[in-house]
ModelCIF file with pLDDT and N, C-alpha, C, O atoms, coordinates in Angstrom:
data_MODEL
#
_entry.id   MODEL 
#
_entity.id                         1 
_entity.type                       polymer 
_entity.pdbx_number_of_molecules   1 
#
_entity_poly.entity_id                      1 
_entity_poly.type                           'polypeptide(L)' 
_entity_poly.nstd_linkage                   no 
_entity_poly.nstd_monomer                   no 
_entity_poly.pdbx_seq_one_letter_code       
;(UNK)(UNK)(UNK)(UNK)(UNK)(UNK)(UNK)(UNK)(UNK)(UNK)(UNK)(UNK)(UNK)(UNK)(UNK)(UNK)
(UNK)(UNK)(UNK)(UNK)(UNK)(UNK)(UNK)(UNK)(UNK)(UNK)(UNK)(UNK)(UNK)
;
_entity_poly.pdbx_seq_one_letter_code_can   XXXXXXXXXXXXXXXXXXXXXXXXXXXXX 
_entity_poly.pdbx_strand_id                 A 
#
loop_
_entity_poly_seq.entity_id 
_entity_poly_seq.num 
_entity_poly_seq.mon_id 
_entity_poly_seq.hetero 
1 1  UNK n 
1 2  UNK n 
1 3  UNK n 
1 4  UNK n 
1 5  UNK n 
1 6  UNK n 
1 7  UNK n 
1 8  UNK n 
1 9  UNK n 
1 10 UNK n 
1 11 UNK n 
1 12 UNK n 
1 13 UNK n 
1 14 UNK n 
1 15 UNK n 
1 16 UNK n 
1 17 UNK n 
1 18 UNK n 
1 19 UNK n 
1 20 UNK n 
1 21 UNK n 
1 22 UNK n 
1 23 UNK n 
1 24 UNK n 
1 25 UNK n 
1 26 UNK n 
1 27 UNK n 
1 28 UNK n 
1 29 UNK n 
#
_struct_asym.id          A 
_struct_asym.entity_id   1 
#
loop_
_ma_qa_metric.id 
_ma_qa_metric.mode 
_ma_qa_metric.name 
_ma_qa_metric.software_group_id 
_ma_qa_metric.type 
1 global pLDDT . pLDDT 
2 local  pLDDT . pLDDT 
#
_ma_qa_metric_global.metric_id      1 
_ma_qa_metric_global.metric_value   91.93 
_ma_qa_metric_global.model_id       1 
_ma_qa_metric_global.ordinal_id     1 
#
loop_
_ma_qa_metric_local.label_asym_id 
_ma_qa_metric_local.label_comp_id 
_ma_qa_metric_local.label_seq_id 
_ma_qa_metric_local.metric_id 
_ma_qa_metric_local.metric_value 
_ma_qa_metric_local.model_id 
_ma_qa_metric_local.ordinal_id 
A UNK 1  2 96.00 1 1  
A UNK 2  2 96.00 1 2  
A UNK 3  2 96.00 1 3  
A UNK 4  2 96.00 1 4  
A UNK 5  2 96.00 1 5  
A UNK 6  2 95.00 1 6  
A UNK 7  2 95.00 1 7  
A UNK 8  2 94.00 1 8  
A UNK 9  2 93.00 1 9  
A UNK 10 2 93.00 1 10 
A UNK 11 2 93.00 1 11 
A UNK 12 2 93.00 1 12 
A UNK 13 2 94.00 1 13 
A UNK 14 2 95.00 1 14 
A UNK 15 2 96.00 1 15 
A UNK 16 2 96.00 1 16 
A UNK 17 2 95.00 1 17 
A UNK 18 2 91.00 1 18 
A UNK 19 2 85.00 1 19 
A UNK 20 2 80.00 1 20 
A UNK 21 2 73.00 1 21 
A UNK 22 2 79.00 1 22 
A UNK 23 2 85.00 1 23 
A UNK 24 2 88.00 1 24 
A UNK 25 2 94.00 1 25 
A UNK 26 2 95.00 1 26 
A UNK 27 2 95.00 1 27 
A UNK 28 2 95.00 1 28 
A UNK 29 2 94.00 1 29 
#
loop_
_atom_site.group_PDB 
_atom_site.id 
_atom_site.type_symbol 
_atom_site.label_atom_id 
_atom_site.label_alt_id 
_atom_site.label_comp_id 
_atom_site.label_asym_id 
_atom_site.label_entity_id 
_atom_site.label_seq_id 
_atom_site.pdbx_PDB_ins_code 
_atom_site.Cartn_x 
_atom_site.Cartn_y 
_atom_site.Cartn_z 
_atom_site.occupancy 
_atom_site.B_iso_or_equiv 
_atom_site.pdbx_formal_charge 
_atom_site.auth_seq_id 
_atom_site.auth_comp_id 
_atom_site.auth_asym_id 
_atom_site.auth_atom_id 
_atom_site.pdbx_PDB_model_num 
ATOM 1   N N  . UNK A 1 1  ? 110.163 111.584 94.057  1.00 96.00 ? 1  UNK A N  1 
ATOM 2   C CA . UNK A 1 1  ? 109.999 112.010 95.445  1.00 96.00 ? 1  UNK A CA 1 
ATOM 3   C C  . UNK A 1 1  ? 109.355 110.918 96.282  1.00 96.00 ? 1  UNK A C  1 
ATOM 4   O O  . UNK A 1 1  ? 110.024 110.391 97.171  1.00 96.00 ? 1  UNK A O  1 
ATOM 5   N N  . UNK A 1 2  ? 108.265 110.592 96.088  1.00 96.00 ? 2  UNK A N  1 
ATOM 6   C CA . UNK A 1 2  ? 107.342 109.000 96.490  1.00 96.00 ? 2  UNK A CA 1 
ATOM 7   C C  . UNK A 1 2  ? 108.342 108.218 96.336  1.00 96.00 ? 2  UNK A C  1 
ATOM 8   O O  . UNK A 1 2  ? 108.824 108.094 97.462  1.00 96.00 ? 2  UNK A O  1 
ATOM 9   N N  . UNK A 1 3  ? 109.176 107.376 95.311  1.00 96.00 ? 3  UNK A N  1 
ATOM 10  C CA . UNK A 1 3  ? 110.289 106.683 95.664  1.00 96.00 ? 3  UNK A CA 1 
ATOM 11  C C  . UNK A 1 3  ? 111.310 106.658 97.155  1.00 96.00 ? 3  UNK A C  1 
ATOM 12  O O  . UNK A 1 3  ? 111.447 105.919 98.130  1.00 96.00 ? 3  UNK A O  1 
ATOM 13  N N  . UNK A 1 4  ? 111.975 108.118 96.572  1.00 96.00 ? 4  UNK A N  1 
ATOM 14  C CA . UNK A 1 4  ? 113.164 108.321 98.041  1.00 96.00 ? 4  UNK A CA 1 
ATOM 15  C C  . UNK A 1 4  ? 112.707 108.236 99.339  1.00 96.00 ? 4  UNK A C  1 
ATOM 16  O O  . UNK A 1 4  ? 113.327 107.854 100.331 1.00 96.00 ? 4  UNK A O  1 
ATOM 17  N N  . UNK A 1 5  ? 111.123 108.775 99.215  1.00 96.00 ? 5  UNK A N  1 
ATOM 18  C CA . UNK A 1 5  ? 110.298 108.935 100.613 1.00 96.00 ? 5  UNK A CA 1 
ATOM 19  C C  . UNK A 1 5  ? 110.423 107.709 101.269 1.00 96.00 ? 5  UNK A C  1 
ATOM 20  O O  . UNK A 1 5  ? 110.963 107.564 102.365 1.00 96.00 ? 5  UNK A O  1 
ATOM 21  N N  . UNK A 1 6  ? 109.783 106.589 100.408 1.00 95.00 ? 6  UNK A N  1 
ATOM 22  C CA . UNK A 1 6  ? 109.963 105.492 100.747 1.00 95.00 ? 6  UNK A CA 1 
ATOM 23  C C  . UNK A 1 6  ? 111.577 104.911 101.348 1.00 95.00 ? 6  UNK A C  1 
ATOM 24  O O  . UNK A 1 6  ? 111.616 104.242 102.381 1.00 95.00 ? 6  UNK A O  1 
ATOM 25  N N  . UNK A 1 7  ? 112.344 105.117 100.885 1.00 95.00 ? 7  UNK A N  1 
ATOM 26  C CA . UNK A 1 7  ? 113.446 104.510 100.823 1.00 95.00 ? 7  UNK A CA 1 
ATOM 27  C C  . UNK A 1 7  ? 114.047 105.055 102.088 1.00 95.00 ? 7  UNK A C  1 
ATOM 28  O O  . UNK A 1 7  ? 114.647 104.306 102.860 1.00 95.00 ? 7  UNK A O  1 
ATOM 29  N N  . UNK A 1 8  ? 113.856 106.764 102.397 1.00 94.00 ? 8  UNK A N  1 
ATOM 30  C CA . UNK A 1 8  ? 114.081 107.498 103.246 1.00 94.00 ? 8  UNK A CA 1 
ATOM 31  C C  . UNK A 1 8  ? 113.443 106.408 104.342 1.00 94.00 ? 8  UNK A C  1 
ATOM 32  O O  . UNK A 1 8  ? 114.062 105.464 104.833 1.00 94.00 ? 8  UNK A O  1 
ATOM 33  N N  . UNK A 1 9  ? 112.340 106.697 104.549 1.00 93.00 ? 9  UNK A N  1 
ATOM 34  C CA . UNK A 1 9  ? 111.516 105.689 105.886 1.00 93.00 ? 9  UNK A CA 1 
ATOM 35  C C  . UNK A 1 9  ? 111.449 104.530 106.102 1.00 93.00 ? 9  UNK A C  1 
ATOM 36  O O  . UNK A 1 9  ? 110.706 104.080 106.974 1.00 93.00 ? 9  UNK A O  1 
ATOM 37  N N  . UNK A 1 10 ? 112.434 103.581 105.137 1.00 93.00 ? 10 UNK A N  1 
ATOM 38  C CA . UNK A 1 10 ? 112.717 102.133 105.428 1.00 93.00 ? 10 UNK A CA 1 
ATOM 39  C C  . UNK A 1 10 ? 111.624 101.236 104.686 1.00 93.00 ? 10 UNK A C  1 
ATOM 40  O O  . UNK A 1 10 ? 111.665 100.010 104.782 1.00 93.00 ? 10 UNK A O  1 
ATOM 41  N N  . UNK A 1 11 ? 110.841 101.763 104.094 1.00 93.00 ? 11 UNK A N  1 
ATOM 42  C CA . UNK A 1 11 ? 109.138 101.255 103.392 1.00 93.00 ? 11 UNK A CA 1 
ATOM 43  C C  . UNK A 1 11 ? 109.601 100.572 101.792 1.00 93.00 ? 11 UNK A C  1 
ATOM 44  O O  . UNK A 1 11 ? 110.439 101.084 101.050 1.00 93.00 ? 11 UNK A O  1 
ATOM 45  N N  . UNK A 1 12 ? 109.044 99.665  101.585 1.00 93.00 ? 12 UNK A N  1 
ATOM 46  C CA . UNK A 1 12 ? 109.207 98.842  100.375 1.00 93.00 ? 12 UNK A CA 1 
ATOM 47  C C  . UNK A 1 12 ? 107.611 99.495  99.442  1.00 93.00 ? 12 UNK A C  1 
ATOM 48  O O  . UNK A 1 12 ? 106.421 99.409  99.744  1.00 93.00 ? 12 UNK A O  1 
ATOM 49  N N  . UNK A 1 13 ? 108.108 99.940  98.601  1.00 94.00 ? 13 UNK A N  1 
ATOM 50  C CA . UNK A 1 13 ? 107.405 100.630 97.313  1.00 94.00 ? 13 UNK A CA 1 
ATOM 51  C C  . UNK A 1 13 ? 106.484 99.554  96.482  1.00 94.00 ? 13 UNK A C  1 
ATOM 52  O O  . UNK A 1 13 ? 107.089 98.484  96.412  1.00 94.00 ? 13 UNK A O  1 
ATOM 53  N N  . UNK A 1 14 ? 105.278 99.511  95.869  1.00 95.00 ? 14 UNK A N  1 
ATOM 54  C CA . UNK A 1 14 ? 104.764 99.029  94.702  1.00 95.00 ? 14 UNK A CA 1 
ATOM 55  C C  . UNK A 1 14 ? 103.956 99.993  94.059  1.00 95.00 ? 14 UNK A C  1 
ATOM 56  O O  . UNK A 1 14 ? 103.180 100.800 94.571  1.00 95.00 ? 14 UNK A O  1 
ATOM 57  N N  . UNK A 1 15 ? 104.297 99.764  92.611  1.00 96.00 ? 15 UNK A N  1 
ATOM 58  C CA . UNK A 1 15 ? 103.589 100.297 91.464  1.00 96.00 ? 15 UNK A CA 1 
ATOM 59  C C  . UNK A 1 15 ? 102.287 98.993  91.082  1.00 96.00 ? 15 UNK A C  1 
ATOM 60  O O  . UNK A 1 15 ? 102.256 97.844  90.643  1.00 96.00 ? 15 UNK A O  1 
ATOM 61  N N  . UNK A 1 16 ? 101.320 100.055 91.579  1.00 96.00 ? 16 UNK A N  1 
ATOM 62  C CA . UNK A 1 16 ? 99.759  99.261  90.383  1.00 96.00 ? 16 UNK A CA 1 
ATOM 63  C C  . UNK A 1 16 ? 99.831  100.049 89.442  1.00 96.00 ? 16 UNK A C  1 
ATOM 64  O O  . UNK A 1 16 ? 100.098 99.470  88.389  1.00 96.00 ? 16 UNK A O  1 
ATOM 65  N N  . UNK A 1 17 ? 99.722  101.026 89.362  1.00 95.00 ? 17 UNK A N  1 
ATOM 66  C CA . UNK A 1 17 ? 100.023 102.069 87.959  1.00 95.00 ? 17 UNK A CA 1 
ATOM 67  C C  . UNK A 1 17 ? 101.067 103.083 87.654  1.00 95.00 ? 17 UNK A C  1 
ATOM 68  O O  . UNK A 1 17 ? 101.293 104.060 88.368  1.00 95.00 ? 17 UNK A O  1 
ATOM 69  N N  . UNK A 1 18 ? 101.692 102.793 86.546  1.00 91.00 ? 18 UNK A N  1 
ATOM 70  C CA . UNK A 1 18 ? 102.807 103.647 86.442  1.00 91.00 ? 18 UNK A CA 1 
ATOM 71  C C  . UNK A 1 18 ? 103.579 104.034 84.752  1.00 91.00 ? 18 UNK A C  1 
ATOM 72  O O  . UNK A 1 18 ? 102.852 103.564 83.877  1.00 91.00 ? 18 UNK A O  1 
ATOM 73  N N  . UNK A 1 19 ? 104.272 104.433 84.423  1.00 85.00 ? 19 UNK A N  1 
ATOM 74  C CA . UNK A 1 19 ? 105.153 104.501 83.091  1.00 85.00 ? 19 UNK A CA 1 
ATOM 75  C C  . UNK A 1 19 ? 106.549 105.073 83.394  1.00 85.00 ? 19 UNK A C  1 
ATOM 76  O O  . UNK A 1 19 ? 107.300 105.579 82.560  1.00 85.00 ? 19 UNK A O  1 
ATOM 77  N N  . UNK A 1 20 ? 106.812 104.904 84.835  1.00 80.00 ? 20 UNK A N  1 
ATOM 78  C CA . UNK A 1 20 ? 108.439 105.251 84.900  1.00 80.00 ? 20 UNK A CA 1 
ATOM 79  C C  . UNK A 1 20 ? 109.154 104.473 84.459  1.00 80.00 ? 20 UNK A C  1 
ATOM 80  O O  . UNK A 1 20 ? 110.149 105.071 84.051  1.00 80.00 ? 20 UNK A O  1 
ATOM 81  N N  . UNK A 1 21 ? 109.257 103.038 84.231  1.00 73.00 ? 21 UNK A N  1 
ATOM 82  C CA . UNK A 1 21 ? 109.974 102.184 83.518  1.00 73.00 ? 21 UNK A CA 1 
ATOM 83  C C  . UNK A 1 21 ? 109.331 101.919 82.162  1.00 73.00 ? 21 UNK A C  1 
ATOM 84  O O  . UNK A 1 21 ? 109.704 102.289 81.049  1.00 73.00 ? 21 UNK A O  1 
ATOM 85  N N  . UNK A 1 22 ? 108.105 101.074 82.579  1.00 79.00 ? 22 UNK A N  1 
ATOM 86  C CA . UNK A 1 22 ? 107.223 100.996 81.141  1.00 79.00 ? 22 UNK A CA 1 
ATOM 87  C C  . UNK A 1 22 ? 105.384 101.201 81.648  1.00 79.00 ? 22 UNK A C  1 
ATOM 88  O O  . UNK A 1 22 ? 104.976 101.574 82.748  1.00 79.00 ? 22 UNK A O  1 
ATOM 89  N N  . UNK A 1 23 ? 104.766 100.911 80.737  1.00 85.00 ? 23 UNK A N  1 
ATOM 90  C CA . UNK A 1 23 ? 103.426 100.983 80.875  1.00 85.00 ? 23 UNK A CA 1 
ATOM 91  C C  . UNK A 1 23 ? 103.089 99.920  82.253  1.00 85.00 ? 23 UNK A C  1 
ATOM 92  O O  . UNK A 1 23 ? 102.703 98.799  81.921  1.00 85.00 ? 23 UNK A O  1 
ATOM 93  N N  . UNK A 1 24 ? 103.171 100.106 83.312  1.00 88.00 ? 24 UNK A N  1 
ATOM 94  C CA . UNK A 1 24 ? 101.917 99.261  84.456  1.00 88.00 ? 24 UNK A CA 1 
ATOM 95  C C  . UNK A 1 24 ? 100.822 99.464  84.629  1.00 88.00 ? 24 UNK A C  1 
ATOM 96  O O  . UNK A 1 24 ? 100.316 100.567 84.836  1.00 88.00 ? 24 UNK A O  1 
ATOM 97  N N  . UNK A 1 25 ? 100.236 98.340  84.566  1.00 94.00 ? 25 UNK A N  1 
ATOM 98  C CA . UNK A 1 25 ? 98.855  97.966  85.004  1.00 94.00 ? 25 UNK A CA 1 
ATOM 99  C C  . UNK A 1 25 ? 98.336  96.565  85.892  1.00 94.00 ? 25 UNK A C  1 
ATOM 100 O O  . UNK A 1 25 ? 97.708  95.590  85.480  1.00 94.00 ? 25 UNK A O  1 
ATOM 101 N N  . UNK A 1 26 ? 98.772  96.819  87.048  1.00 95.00 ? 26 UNK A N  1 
ATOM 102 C CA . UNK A 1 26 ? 98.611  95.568  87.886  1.00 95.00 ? 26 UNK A CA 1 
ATOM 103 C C  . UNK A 1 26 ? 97.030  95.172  88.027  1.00 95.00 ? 26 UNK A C  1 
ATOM 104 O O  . UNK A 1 26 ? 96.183  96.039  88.245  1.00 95.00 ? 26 UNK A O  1 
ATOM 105 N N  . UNK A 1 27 ? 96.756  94.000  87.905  1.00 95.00 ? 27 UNK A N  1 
ATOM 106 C CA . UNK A 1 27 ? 95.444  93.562  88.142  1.00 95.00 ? 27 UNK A CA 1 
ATOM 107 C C  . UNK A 1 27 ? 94.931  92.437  89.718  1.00 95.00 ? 27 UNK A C  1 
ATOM 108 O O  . UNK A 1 27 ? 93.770  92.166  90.023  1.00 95.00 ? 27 UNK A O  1 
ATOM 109 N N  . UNK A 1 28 ? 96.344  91.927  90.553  1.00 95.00 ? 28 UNK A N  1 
ATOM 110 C CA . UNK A 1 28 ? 96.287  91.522  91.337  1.00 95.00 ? 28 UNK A CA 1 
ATOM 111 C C  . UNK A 1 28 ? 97.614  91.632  91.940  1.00 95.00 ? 28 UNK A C  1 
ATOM 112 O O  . UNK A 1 28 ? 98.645  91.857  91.305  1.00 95.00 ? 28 UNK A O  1 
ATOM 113 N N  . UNK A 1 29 ? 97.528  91.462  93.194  1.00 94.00 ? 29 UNK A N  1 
ATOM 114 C CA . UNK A 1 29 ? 98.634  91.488  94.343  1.00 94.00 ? 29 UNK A CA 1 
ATOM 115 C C  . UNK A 1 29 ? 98.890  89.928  94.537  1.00 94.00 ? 29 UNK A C  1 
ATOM 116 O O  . UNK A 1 29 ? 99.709  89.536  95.369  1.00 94.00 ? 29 UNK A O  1 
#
């Protein structure tokens, strides 16, 4: 839903934490 939302409103998405693909854990931008 957070995905399409984005996509819906023209907005470019980032994951700092996540496991929809694999384990994320971003530590810097």
């Amino acid at each position: 839903s957070v995905v399409a939302g984005s996509v819906s409103a023209g907005d470019k998405w980032l994951f700092l934490s996540s496991t929809m693909l694999k384990q994320t854990e971003r530590t810097s931008l």
